[in-house]
C-alpha atoms as a PDB file:
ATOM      1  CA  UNK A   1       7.117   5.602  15.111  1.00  0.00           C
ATOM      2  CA  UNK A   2      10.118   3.270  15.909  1.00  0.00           C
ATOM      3  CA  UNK A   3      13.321   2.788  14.296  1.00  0.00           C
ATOM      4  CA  UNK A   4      12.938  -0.906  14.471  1.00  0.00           C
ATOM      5  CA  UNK A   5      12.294  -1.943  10.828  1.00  0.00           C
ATOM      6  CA  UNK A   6       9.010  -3.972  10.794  1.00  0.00           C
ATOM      7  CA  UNK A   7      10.011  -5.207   6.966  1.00  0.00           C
ATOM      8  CA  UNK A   8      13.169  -5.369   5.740  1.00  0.00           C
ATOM      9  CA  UNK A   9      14.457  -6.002   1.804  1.00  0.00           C
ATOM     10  CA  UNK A  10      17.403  -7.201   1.190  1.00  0.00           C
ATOM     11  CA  UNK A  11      18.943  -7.584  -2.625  1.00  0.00           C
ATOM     12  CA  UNK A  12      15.276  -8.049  -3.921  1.00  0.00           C
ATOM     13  CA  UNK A  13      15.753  -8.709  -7.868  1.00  0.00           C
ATOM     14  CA  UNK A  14      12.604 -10.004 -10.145  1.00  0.00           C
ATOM     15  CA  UNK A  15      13.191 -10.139 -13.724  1.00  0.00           C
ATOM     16  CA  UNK A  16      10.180 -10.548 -16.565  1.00  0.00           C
ATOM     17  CA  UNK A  17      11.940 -12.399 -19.106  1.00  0.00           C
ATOM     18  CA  UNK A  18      14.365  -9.604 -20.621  1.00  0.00           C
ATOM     19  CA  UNK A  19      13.142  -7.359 -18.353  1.00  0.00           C
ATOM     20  CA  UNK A  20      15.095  -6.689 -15.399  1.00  0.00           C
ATOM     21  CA  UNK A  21      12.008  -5.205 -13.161  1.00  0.00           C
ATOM     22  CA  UNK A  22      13.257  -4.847 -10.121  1.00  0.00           C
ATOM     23  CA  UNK A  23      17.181  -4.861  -9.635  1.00  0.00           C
ATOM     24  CA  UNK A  24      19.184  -5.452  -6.021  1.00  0.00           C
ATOM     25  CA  UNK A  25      16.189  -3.292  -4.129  1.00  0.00           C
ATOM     26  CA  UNK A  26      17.175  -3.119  -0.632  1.00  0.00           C
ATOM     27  CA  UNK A  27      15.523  -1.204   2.042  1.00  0.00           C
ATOM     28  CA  UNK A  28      14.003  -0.783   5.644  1.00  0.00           C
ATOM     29  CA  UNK A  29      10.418   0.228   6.559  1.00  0.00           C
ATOM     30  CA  UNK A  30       9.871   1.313   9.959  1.00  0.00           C
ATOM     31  CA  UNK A  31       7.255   0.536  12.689  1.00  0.00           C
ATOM     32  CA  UNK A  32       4.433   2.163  12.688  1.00  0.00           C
ATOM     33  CA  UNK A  33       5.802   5.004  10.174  1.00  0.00           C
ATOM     34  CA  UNK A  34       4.095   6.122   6.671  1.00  0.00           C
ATOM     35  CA  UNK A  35       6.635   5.203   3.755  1.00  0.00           C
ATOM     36  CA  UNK A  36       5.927   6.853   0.218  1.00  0.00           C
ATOM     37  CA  UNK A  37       7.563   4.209  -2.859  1.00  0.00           C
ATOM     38  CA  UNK A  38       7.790   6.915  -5.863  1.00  0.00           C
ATOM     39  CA  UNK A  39       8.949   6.730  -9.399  1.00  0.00           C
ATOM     40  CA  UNK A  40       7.950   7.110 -13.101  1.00  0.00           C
ATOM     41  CA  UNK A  41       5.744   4.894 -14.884  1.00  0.00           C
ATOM     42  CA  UNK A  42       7.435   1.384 -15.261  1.00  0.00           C
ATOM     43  CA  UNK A  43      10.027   2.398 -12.155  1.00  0.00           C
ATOM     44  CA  UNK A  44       8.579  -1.221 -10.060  1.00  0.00           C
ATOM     45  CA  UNK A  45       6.359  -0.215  -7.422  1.00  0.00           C
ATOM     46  CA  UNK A  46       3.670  -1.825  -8.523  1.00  0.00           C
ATOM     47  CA  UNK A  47       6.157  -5.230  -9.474  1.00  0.00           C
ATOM     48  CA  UNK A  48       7.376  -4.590  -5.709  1.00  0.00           C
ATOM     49  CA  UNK A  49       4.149  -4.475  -3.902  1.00  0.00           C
ATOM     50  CA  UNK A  50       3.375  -7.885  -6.191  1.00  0.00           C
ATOM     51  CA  UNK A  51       6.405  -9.330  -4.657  1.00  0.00           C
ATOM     52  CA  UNK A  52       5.727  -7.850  -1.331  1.00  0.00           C
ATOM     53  CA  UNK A  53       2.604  -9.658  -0.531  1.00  0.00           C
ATOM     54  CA  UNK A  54       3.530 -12.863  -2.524  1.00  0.00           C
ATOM     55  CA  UNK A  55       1.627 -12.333  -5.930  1.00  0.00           C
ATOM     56  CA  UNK A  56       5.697 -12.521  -7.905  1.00  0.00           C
ATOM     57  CA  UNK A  57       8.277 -14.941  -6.553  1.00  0.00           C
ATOM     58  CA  UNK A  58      11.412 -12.945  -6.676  1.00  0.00           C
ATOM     59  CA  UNK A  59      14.485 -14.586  -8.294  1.00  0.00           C
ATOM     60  CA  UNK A  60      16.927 -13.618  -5.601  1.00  0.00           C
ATOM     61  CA  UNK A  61      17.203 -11.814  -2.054  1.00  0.00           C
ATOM     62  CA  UNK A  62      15.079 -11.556   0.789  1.00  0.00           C
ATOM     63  CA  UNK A  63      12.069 -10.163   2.269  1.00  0.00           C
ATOM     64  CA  UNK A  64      11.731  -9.863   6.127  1.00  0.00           C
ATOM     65  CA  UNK A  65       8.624  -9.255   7.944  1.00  0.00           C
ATOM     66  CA  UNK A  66       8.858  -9.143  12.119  1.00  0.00           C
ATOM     67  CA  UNK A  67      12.226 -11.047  10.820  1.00  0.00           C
ATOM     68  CA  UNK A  68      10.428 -13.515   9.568  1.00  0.00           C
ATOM     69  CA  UNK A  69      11.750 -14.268   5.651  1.00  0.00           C
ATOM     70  CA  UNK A  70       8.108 -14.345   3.626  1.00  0.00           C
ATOM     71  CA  UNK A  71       9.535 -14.061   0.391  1.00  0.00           C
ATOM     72  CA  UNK A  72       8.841 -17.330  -1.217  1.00  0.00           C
ATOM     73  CA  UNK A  73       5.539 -17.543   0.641  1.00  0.00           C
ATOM     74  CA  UNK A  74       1.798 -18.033  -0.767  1.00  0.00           C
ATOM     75  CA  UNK A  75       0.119 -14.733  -0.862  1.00  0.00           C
ATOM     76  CA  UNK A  76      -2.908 -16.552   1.982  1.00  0.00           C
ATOM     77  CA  UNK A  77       0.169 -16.853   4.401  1.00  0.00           C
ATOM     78  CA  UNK A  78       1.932 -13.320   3.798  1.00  0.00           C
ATOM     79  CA  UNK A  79      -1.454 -12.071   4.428  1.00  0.00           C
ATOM     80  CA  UNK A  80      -1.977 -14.611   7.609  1.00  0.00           C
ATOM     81  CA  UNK A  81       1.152 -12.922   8.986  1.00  0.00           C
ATOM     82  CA  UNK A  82      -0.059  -9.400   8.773  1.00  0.00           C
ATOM     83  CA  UNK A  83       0.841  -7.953   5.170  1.00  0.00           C
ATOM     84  CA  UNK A  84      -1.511  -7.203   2.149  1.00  0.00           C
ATOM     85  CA  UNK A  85      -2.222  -4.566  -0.280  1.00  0.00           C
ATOM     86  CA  UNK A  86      -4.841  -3.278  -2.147  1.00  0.00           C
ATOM     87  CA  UNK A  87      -4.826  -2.953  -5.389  1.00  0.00           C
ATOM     88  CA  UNK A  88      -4.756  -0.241  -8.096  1.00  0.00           C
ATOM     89  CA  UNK A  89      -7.262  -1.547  -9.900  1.00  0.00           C
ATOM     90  CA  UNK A  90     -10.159  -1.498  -7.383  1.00  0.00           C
ATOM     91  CA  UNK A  91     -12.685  -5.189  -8.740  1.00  0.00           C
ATOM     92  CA  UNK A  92     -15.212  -5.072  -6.166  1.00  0.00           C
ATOM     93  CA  UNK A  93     -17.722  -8.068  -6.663  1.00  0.00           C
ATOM     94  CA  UNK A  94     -20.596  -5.420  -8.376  1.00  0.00           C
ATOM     95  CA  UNK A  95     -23.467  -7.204  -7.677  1.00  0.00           C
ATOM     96  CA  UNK A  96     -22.663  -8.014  -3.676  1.00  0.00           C
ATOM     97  CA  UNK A  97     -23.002  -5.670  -1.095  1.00  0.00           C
ATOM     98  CA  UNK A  98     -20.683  -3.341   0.157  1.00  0.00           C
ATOM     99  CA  UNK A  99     -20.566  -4.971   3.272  1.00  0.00           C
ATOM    100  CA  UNK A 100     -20.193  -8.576   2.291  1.00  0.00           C
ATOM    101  CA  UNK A 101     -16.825  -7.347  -0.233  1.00  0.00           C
ATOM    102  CA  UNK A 102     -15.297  -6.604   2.827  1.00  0.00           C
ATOM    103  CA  UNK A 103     -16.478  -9.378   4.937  1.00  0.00           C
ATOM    104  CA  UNK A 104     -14.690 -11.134   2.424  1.00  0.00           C
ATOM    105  CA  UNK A 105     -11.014  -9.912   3.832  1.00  0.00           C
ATOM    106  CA  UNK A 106     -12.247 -11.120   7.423  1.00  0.00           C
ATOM    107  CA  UNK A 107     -12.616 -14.558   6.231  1.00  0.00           C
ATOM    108  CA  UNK A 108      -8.947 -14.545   6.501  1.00  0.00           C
ATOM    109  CA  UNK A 109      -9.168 -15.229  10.170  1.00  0.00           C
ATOM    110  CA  UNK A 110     -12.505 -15.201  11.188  1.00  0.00           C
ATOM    111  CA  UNK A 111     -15.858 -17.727  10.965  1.00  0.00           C
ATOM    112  CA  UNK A 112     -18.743 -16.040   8.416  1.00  0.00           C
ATOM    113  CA  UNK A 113     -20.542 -14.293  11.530  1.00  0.00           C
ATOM    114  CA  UNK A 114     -17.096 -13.116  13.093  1.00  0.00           C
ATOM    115  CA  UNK A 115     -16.706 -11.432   9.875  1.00  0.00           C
ATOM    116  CA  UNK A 116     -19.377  -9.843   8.849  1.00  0.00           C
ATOM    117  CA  UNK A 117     -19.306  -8.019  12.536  1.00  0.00           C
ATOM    118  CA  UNK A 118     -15.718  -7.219  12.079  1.00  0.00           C
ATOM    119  CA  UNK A 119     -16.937  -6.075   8.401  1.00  0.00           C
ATOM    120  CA  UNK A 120     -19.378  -3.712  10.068  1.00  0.00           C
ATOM    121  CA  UNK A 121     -16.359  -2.197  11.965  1.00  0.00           C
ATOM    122  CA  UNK A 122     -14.125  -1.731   9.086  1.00  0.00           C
ATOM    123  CA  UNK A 123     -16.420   0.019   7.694  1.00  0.00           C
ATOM    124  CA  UNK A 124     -17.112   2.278  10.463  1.00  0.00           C
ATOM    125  CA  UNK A 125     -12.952   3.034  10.195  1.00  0.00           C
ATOM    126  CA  UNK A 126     -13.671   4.306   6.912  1.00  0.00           C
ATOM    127  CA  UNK A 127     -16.215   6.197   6.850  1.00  0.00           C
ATOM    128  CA  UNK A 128     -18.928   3.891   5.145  1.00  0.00           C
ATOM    129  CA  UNK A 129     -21.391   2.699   7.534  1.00  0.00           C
ATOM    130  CA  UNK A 130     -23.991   4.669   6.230  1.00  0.00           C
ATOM    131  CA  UNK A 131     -23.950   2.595   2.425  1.00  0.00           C
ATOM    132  CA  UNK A 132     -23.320  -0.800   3.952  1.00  0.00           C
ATOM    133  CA  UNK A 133     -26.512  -2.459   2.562  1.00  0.00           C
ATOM    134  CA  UNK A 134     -25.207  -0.655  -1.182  1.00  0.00           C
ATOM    135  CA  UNK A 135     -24.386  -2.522  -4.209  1.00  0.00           C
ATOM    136  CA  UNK A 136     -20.577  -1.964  -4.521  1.00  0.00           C
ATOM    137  CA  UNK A 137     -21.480  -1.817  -8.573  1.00  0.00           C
ATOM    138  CA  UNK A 138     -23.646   1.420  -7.985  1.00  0.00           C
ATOM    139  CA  UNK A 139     -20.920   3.355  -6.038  1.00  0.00           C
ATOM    140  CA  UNK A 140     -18.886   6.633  -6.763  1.00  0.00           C
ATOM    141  CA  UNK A 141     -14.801   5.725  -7.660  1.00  0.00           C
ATOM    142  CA  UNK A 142     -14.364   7.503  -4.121  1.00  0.00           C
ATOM    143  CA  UNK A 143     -16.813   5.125  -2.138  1.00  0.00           C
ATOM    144  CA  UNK A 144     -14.896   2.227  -4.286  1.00  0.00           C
ATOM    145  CA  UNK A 145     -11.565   3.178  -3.422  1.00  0.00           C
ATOM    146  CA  UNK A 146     -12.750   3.520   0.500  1.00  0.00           C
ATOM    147  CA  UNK A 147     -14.599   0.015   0.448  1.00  0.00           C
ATOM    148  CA  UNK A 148     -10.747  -1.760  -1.259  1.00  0.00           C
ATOM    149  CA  UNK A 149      -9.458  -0.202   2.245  1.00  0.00           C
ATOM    150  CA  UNK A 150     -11.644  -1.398   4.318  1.00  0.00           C
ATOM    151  CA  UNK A 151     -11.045  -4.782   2.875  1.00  0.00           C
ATOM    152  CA  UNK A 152      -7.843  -5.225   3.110  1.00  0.00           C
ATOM    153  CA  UNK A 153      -8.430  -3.518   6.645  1.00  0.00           C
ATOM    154  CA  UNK A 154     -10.367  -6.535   7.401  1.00  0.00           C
ATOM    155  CA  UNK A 155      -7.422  -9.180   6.809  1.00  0.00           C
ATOM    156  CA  UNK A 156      -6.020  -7.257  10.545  1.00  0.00           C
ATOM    157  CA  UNK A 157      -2.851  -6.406   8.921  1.00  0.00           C
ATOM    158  CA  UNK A 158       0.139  -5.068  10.887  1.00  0.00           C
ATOM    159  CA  UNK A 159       1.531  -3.493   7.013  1.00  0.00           C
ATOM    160  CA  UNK A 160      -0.509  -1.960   4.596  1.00  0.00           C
ATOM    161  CA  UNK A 161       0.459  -1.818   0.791  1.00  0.00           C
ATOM    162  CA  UNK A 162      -1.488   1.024  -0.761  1.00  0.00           C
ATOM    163  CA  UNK A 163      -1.756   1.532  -4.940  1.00  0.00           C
ATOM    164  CA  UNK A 164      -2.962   4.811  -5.962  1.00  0.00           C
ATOM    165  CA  UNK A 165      -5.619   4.643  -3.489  1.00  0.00           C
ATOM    166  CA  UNK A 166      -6.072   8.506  -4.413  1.00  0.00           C
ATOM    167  CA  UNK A 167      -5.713   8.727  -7.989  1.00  0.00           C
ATOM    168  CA  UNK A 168      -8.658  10.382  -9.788  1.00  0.00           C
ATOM    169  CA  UNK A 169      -9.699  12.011  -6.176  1.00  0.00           C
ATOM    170  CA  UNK A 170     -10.710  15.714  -6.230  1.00  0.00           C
ATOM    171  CA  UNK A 171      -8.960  18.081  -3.714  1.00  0.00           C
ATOM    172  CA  UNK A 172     -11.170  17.421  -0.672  1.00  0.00           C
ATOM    173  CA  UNK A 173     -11.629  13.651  -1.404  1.00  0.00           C
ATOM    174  CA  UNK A 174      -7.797  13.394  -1.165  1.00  0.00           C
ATOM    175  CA  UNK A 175      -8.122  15.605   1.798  1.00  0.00           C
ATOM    176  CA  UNK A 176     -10.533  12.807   3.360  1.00  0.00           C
ATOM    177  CA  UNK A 177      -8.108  10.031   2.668  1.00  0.00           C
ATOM    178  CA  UNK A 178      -5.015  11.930   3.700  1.00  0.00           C
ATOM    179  CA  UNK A 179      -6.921  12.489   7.393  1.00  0.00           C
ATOM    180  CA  UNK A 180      -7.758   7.955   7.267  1.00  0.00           C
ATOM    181  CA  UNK A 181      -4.741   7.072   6.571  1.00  0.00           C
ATOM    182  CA  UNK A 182      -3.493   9.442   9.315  1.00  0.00           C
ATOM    183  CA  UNK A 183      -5.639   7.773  11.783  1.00  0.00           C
ATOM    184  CA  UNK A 184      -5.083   4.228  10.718  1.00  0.00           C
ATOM    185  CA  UNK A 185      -1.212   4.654  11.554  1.00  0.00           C
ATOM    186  CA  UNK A 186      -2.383   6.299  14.775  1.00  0.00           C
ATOM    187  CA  UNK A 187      -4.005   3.169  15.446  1.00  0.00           C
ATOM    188  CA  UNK A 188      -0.934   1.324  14.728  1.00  0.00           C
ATOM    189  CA  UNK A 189      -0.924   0.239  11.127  1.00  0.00           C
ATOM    190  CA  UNK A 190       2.653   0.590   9.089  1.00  0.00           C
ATOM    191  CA  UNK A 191       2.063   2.109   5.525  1.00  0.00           C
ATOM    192  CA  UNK A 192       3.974   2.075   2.447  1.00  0.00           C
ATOM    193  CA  UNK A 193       2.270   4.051  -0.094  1.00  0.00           C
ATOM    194  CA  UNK A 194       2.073   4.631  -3.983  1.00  0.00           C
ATOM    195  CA  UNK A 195       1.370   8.001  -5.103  1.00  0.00           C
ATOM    196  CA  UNK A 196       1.838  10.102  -8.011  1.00  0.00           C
ATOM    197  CA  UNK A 197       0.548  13.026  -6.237  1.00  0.00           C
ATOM    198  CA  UNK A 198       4.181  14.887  -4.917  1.00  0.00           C
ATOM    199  CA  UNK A 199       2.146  17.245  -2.932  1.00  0.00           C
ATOM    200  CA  UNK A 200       0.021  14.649  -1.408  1.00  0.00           C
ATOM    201  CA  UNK A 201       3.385  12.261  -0.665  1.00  0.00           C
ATOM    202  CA  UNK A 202       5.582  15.143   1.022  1.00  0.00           C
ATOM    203  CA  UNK A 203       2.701  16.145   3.484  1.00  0.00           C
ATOM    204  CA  UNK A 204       1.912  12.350   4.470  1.00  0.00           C
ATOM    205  CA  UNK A 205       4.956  10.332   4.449  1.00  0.00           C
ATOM    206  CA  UNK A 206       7.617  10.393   7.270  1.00  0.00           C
ATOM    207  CA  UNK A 207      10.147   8.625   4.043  1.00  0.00           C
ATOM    208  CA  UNK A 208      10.016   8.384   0.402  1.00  0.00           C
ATOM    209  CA  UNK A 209      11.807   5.390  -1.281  1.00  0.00           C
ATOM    210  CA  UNK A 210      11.901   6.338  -5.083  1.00  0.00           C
ATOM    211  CA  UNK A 211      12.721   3.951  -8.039  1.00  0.00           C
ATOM    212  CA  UNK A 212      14.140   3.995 -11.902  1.00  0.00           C
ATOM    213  CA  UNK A 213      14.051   1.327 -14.055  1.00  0.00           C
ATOM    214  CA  UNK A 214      13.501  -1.058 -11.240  1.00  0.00           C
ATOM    215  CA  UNK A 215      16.701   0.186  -9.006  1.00  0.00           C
ATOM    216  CA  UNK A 216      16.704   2.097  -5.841  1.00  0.00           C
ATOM    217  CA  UNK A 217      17.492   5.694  -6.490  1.00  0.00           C
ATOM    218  CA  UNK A 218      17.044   7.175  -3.080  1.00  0.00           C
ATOM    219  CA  UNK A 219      15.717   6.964   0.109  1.00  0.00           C
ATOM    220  CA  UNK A 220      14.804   9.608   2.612  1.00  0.00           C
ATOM    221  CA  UNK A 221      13.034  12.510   4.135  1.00  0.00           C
ATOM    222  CA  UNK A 222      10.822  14.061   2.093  1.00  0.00           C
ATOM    223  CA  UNK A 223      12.747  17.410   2.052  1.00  0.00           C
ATOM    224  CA  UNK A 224      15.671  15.229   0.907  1.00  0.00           C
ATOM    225  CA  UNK A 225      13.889  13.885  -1.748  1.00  0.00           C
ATOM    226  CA  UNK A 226      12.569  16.597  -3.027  1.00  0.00           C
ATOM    227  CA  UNK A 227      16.210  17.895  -3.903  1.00  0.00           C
ATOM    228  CA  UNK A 228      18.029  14.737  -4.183  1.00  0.00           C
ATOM    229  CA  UNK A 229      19.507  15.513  -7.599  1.00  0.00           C
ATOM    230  CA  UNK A 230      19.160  12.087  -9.693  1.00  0.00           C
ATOM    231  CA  UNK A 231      15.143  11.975  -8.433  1.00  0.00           C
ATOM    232  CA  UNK A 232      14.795  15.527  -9.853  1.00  0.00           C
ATOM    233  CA  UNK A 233      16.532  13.849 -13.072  1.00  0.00           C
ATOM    234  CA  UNK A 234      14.606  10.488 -13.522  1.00  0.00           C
ATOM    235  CA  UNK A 235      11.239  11.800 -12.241  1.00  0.00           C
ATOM    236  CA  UNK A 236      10.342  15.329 -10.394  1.00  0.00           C
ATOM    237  CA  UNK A 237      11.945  17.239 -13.435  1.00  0.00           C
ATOM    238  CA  UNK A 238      12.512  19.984 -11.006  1.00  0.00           C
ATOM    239  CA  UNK A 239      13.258  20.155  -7.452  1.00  0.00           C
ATOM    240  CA  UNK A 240       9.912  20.065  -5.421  1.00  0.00           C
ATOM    241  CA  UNK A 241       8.368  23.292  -3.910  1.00  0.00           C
ATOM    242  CA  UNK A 242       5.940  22.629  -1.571  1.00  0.00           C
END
């Protein structure tokens, strides 16, 4: 991992209307380090991953990828320049193959050939090769939740955004996408990742970032989190005990 910040926020504000979603957000992620983005339910993640990748235009600050500003960019060019996200929500196309919903990321930068092959490999990454040929409507929510990886694996991004990949995972599928994600960052991705899962978030990430109400409320290591006292207030309850 490097301390050079591979995305930067700066000031980020979105409101909905009355709603002030996300307020003056302002942050580094590292290279090639694991980032956990906690908070209660309506805390912003999800409203800052949408403004992340280009789905929301923020109303003011800025957004820095390699130092490039993206925030006011399509979401086909964010992605072009190495950031996307899946989503919590996994809509696979039911009736296609498992292997052409992913090709379906590598048409991002490749021809239909180039990415079915680089499909193929995605797949491999995660695990899947075995159910390629599979109708995604017929899989398990852990197959489904493996295939929206290797999709957004297939757009070659530099940053992954991750949703509640693992919600609704038993122990040992959690276990499974603990050890991917792992490898993926020892391959080189960046991660930022949601997760209500506290035990799951202090093993994986190297930081946590947590929200209220749309505002920063900490940042740090995950032992520091754990007993930073206004996170114990708006959302642990308690401080964490691993």
């Amino acid at each position: 991992m490097s301390a050079e910040p591979i995305l930067s926020l700066r000031g980020v504000s979105k409101r909905f209307g009355g709603l002030q979603a996300l307020g003056d957000v302002t942050f580094d992620v590292r290279r090639g380090e694991i980032l956990g983005l906690i908070g209660p339910n309506g805390a912003g993640k999800t409203t800052l991953f949408s403004a992340l990748v280009g789905l929301h235009r923020i109303d003011s600050g800025s957004i820095l990828l390699g130092g490039r500003e993206i925030a006011r960019l399509a979401p086909h060019r964010v992605a072009a320049l190495g950031l996307t996200k899946t989503f919590q929500n996994v809509a696979l196309f039911a009736d296609a193959s498992v292997l052409d919903n992913v090709l379906i990321g590598g048409l991002l930068r490749r021809d239909v050939a180039g990415a079915r092959a680089f499909a193929a490999e995605c797949l491999a990454r995660v695990g899947l090769t075995g159910i390629a040929d599979k109708k995604a409507g017929d899989l398990s929510f852990p197959e489904r939740a493996r295939v929206e990886v290797a999709r957004a694996l297939a757009t070659e991004p530099t940053v992954l955004l991750l949703d509640e990949v693992m919600a609704a995972l038993n122990h040992a599928e959690t276990a499974e996408i603990v050890a991917l994600l792992r490898q993926l960052r020892a391959e080189g991705l960046t991660l930022i990742v949601v997760e209500h899962h506290m035990k799951t978030v202090m093993a994986l990430c190297d930081r946590i970032v947590a929200l209220s109400f749309g505002r920063l409320l900490a940042s740090g290591s995950p032992a520091e989190i754990a007993r930073h006292p206004d996170v114990v207030a708006a959302y642990l309850g308690r401080e964490y005990v691993g």
